[in-house]
C-alpha atoms as a PDB file:
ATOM      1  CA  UNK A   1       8.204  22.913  26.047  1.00  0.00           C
ATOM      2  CA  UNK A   2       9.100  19.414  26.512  1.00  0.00           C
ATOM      3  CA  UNK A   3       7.743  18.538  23.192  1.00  0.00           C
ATOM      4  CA  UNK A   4       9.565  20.942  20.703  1.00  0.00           C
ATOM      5  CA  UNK A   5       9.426  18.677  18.134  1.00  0.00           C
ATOM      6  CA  UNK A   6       6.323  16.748  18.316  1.00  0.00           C
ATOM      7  CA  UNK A   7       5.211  17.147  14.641  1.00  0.00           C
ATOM      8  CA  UNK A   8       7.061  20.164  13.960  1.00  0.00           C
ATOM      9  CA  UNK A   9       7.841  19.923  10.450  1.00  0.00           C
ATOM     10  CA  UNK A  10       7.523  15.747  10.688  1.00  0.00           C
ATOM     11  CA  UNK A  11       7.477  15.561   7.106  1.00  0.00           C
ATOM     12  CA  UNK A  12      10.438  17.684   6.292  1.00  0.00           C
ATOM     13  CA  UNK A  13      12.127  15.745   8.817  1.00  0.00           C
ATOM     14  CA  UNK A  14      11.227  12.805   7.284  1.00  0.00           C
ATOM     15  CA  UNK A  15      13.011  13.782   4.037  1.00  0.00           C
ATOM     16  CA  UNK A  16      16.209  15.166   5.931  1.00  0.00           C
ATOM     17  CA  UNK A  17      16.668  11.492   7.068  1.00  0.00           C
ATOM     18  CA  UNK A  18      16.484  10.124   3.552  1.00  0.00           C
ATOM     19  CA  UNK A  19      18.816  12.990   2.147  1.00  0.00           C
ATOM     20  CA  UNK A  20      21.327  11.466   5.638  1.00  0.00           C
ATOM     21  CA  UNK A  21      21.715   8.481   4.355  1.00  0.00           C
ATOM     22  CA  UNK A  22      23.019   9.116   1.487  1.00  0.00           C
ATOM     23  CA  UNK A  23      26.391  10.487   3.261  1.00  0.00           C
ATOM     24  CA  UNK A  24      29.480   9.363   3.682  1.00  0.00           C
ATOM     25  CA  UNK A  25      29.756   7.630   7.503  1.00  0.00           C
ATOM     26  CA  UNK A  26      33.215   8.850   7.263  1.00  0.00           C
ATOM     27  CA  UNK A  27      31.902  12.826   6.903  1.00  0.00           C
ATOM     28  CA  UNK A  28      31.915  13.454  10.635  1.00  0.00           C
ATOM     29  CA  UNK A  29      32.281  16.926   9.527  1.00  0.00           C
ATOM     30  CA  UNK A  30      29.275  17.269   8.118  1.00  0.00           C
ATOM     31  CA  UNK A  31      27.635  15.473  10.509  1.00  0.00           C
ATOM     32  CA  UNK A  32      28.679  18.277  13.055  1.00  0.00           C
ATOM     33  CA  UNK A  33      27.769  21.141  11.308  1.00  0.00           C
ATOM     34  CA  UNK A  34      24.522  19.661  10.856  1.00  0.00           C
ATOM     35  CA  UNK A  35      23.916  19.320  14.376  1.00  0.00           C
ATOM     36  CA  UNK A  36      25.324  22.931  14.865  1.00  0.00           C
ATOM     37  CA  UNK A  37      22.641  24.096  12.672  1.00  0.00           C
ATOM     38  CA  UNK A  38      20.001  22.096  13.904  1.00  0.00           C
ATOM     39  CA  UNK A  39      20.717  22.969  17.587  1.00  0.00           C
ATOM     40  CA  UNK A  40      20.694  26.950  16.717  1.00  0.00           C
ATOM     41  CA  UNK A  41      17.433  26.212  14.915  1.00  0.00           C
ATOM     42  CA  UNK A  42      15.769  24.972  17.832  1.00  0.00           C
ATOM     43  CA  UNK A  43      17.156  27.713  20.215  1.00  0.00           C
ATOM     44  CA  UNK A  44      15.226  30.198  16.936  1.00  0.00           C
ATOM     45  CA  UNK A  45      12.175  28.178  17.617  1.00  0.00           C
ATOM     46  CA  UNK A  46      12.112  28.289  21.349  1.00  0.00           C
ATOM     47  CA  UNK A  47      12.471  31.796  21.128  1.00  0.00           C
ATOM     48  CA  UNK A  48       9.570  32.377  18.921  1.00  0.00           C
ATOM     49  CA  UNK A  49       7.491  29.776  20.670  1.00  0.00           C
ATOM     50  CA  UNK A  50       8.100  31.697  24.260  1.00  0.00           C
ATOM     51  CA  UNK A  51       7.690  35.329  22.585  1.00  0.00           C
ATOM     52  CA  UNK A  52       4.523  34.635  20.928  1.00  0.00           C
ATOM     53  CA  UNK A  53       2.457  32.791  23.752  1.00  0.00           C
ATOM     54  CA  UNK A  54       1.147  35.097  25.436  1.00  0.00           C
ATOM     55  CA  UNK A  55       0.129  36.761  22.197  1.00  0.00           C
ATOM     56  CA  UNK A  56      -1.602  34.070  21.304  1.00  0.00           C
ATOM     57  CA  UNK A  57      -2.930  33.565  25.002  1.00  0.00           C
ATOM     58  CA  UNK A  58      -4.736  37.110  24.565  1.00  0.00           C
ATOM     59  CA  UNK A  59      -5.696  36.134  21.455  1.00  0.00           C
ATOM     60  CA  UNK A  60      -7.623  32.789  21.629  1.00  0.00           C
ATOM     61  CA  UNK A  61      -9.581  34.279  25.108  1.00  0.00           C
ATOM     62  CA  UNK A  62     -11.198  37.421  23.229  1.00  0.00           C
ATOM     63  CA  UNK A  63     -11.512  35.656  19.855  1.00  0.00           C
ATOM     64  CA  UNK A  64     -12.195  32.147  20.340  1.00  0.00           C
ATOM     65  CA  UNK A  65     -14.151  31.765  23.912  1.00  0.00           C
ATOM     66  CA  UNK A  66     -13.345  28.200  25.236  1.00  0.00           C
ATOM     67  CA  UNK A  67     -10.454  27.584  23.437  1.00  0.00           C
ATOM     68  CA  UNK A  68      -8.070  25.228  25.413  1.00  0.00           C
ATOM     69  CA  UNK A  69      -4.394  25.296  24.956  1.00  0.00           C
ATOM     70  CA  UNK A  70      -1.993  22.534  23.718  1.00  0.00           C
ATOM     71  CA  UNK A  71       1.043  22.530  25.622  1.00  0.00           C
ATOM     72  CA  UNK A  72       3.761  21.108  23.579  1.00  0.00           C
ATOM     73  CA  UNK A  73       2.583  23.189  20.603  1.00  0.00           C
ATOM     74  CA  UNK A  74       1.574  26.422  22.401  1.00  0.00           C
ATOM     75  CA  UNK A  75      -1.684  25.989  19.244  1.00  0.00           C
ATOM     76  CA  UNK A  76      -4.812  27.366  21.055  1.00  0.00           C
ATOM     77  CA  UNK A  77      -7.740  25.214  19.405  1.00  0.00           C
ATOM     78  CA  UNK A  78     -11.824  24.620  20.227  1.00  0.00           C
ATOM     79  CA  UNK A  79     -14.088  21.618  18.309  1.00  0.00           C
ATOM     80  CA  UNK A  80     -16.900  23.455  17.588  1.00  0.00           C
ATOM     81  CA  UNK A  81     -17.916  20.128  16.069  1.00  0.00           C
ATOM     82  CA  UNK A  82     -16.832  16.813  16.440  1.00  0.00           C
ATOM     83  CA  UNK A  83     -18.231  15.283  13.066  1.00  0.00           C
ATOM     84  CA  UNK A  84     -18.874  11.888  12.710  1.00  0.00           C
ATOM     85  CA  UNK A  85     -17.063   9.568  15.154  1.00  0.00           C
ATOM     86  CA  UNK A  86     -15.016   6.792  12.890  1.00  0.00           C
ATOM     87  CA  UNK A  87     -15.337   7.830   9.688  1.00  0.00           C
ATOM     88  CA  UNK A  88     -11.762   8.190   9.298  1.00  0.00           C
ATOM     89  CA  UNK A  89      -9.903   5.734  11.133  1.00  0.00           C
ATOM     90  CA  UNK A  90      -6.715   4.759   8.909  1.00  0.00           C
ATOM     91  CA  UNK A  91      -4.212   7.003  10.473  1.00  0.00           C
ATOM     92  CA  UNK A  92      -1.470   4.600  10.770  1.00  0.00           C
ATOM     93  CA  UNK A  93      -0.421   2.355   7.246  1.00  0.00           C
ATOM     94  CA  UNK A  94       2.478  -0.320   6.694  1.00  0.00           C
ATOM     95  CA  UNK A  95       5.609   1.423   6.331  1.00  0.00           C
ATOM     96  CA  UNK A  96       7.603   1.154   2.435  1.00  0.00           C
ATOM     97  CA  UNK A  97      10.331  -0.567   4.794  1.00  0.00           C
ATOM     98  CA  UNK A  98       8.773  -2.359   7.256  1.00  0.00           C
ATOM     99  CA  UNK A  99       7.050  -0.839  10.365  1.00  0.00           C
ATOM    100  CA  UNK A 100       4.266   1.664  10.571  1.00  0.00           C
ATOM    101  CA  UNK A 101       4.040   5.321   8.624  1.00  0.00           C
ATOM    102  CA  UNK A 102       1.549   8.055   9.099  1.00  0.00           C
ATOM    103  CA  UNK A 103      -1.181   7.773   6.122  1.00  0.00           C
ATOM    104  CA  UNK A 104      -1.270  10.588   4.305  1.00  0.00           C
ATOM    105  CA  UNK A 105      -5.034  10.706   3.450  1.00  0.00           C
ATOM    106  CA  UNK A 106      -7.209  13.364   1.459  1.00  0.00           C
ATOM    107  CA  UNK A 107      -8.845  16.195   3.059  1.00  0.00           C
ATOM    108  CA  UNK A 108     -11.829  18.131   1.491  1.00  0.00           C
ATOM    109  CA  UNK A 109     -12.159  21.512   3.537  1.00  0.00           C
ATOM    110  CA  UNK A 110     -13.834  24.396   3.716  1.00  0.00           C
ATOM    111  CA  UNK A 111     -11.798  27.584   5.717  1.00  0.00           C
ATOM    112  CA  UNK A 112     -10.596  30.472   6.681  1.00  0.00           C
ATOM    113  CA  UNK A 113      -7.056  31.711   7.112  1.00  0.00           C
ATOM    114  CA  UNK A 114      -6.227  34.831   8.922  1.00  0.00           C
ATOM    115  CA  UNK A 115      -3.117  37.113  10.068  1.00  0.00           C
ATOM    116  CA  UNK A 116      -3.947  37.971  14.075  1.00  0.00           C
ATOM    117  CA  UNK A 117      -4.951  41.283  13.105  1.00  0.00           C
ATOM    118  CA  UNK A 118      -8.006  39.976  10.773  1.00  0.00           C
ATOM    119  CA  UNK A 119      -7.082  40.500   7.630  1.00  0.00           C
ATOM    120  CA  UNK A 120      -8.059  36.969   5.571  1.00  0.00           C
ATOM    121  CA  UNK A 121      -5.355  36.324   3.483  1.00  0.00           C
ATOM    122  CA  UNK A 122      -6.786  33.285   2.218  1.00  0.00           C
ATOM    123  CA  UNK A 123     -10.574  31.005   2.689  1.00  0.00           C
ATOM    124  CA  UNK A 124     -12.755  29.126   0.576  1.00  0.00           C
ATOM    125  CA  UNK A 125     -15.479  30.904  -1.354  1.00  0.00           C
ATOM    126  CA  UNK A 126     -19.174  29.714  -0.470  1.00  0.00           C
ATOM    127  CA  UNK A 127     -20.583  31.716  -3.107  1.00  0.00           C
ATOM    128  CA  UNK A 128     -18.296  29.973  -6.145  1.00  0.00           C
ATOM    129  CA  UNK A 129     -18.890  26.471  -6.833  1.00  0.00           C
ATOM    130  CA  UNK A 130     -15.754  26.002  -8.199  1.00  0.00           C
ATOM    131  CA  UNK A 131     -14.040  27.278  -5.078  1.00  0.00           C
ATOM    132  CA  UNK A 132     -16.711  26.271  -2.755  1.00  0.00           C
ATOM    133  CA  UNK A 133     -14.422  23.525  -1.179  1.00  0.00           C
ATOM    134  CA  UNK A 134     -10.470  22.332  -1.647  1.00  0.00           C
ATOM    135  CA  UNK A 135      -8.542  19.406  -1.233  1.00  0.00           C
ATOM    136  CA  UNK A 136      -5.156  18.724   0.528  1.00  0.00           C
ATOM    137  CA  UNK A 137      -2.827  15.710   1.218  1.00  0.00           C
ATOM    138  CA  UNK A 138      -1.765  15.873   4.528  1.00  0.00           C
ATOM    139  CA  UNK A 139       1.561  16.325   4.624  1.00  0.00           C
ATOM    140  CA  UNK A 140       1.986  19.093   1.922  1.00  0.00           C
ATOM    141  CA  UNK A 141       0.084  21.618   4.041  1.00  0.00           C
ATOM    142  CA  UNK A 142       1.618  23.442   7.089  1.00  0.00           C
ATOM    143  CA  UNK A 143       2.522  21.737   9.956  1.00  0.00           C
ATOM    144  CA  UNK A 144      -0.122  23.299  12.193  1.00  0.00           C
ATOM    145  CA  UNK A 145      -2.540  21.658   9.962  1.00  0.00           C
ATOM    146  CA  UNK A 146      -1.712  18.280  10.521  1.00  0.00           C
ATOM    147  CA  UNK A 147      -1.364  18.266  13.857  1.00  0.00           C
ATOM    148  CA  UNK A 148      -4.709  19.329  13.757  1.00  0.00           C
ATOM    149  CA  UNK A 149      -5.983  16.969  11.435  1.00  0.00           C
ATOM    150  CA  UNK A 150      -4.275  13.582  13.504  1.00  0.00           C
ATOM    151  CA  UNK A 151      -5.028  12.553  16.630  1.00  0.00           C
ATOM    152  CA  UNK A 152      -3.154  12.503  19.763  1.00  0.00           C
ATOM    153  CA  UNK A 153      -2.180   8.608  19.627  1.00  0.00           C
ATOM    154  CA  UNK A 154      -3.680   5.618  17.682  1.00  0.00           C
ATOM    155  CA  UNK A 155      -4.320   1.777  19.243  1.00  0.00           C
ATOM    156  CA  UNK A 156      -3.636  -0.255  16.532  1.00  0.00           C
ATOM    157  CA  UNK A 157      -3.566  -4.569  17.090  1.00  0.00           C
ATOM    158  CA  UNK A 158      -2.682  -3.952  21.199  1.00  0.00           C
ATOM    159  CA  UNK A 159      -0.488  -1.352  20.594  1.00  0.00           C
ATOM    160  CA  UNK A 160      -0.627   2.043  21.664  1.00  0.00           C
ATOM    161  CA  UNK A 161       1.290   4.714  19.244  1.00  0.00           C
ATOM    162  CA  UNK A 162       1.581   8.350  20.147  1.00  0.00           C
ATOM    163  CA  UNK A 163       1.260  10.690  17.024  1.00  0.00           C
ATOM    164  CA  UNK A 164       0.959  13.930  18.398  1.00  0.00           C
ATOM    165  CA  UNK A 165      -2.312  15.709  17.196  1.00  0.00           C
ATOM    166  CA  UNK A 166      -4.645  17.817  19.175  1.00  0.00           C
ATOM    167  CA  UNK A 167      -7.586  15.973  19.431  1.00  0.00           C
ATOM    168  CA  UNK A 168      -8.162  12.281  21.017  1.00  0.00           C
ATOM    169  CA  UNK A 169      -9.720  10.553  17.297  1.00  0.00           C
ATOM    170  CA  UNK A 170      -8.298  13.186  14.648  1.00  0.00           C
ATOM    171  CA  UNK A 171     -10.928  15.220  12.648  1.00  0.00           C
ATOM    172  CA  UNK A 172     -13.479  13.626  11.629  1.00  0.00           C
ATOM    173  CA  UNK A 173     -15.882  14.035   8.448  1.00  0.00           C
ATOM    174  CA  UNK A 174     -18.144  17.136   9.465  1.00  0.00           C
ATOM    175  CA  UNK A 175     -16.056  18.174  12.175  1.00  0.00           C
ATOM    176  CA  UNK A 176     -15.178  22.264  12.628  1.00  0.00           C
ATOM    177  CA  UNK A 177     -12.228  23.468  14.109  1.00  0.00           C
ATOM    178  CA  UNK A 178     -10.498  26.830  15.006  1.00  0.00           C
ATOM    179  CA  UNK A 179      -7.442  27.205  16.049  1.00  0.00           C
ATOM    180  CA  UNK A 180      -4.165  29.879  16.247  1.00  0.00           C
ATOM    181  CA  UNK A 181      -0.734  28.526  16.014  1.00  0.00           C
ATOM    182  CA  UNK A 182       2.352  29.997  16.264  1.00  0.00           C
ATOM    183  CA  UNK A 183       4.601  30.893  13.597  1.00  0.00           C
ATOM    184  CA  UNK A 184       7.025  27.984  13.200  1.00  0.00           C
ATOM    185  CA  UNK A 185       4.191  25.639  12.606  1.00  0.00           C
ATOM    186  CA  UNK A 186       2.729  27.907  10.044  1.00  0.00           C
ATOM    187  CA  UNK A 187       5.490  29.465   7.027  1.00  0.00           C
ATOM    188  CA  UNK A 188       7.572  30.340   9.666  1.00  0.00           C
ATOM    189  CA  UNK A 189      10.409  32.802   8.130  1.00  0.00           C
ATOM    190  CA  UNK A 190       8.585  32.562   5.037  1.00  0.00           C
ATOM    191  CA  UNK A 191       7.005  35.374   3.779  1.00  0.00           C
ATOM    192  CA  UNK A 192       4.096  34.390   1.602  1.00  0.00           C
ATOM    193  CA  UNK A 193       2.839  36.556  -1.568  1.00  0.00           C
ATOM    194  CA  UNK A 194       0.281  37.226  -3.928  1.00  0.00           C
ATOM    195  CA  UNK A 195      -0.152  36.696  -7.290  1.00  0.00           C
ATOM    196  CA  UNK A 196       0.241  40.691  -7.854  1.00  0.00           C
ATOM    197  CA  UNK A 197       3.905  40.017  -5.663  1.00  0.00           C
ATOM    198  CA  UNK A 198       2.087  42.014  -2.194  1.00  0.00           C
ATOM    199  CA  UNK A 199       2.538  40.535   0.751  1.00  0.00           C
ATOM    200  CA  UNK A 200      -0.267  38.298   2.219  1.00  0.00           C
ATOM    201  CA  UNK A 201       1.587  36.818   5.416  1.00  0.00           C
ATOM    202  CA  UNK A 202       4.532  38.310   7.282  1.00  0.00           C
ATOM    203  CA  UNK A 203       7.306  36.093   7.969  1.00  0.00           C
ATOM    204  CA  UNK A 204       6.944  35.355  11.733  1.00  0.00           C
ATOM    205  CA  UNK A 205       3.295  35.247  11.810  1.00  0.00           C
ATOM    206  CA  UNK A 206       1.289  33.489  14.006  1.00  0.00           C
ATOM    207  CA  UNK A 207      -1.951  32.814  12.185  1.00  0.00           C
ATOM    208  CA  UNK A 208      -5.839  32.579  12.786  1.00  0.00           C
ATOM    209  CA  UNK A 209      -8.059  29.242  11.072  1.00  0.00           C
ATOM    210  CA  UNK A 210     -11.126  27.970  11.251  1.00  0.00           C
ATOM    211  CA  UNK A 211     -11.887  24.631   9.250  1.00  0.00           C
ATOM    212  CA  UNK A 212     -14.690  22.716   8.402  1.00  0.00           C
ATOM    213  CA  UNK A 213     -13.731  19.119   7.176  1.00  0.00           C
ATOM    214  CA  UNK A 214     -15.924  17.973   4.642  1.00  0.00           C
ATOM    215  CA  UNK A 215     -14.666  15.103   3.725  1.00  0.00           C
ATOM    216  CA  UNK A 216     -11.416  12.800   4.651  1.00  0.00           C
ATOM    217  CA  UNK A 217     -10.168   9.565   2.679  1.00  0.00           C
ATOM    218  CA  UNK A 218      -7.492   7.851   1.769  1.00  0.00           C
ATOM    219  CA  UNK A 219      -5.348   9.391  -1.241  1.00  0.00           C
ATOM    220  CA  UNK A 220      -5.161   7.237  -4.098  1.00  0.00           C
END
């Protein structure tokens, strides 16, 4: 995959720069190592990605019929709805430094989350109206959920800027998607737990969503 890191883990990324900077120039040692450990990394995640294709291949033809495939990601995904066209449009802001960021807006969602073999290990409860919906920044949910959420590239004053996302606008307001990802752009080694300390998802898991967006605006 040409495009290993297209928005894998963007925002951790993000804050790896930040922590850079604050080194020494002079640390050339560090710098090394760092590069060791980022180049074994990405060997991990090629791996994985390669391994688990064809799973998910299998799985998005008998589960989701008319799913397409995203080829930098390996993330299987189908619009079942597009919602409505331009009601969020403010995927690019002025940078804290200069330049251009990636907003981070609000999303309200309704979903489902679930391990390949169809156990749910989490969704949103349409029968409790104090569950009924929830609401994430992008950027502190998985990465496979914002590169759903944005879209592939943006046109902003002339300009075109690729971002990355699987769709050609970004969700929209009433838009449904489903989608399976692979592992590292889910928890990756993490294994995630219950309250109770059992274990919801493996680490290693590719995982199942579908995810109605109910409503998407800026965070304040």
């Amino acid at each position: 995959m040409n495009n290993l890191l297209k928005l894998l883990f963007f925002f951790a990324l993000v804050m790896v720069g930040v922590t850079s900077c604050s080194k020494s120039d002079d640390n050339q040692d560090w710098r090394d190592e760092q590069r060791r450990l980022d180049s074994i990394n990405n060997a991990r995640i090629e791996a994985l990605l390669k391994e688990q294709a064809p799973v998910l291949k299998a799985f998005a033809e008998e589960h989701i019929p008319g799913a397409v495939l995203d080829d930098s990601t390996g993330i299987w995904f189908k619009v079942h709805t597009s919602g409505t066209v331009g009601s969020y449009t403010r995927w690019l802001v002025p940078g804290a430094t200069g330049g251009l960021s990636l907003s981070r807006p609000t999303v309200e969602v309704k979903y489902t989350g679930k391990l390949l073999n169809g156990d749910t290990f989490d969704q949103t409860s349409p029968d409790d109206p104090e569950d009924n919906t929830r609401s994430f920044p992008l950027g502190s949910v998985i990465p496979a959920w914002d590169i759903a959420f944005y879209p592939k590239e943006i046109r902003l004053n002339g300009e075109d800027y690729k971002i990355g996302g699987l769709t050609e606008k970004g969700l929209q307001k009433g838009a449904i998607i489903e989608f399976v990802a692979p592992s590292p752009y889910c928890y990756d080694r993490s294994t995630r737990k219950d309250k109770d300390g059992n274990i919801t998802i493996p680490a290693d898991s590719p995982l199942h969503f579908k995810i109605e967006v109910v409503d998407i605006k800026d965070t304040k």
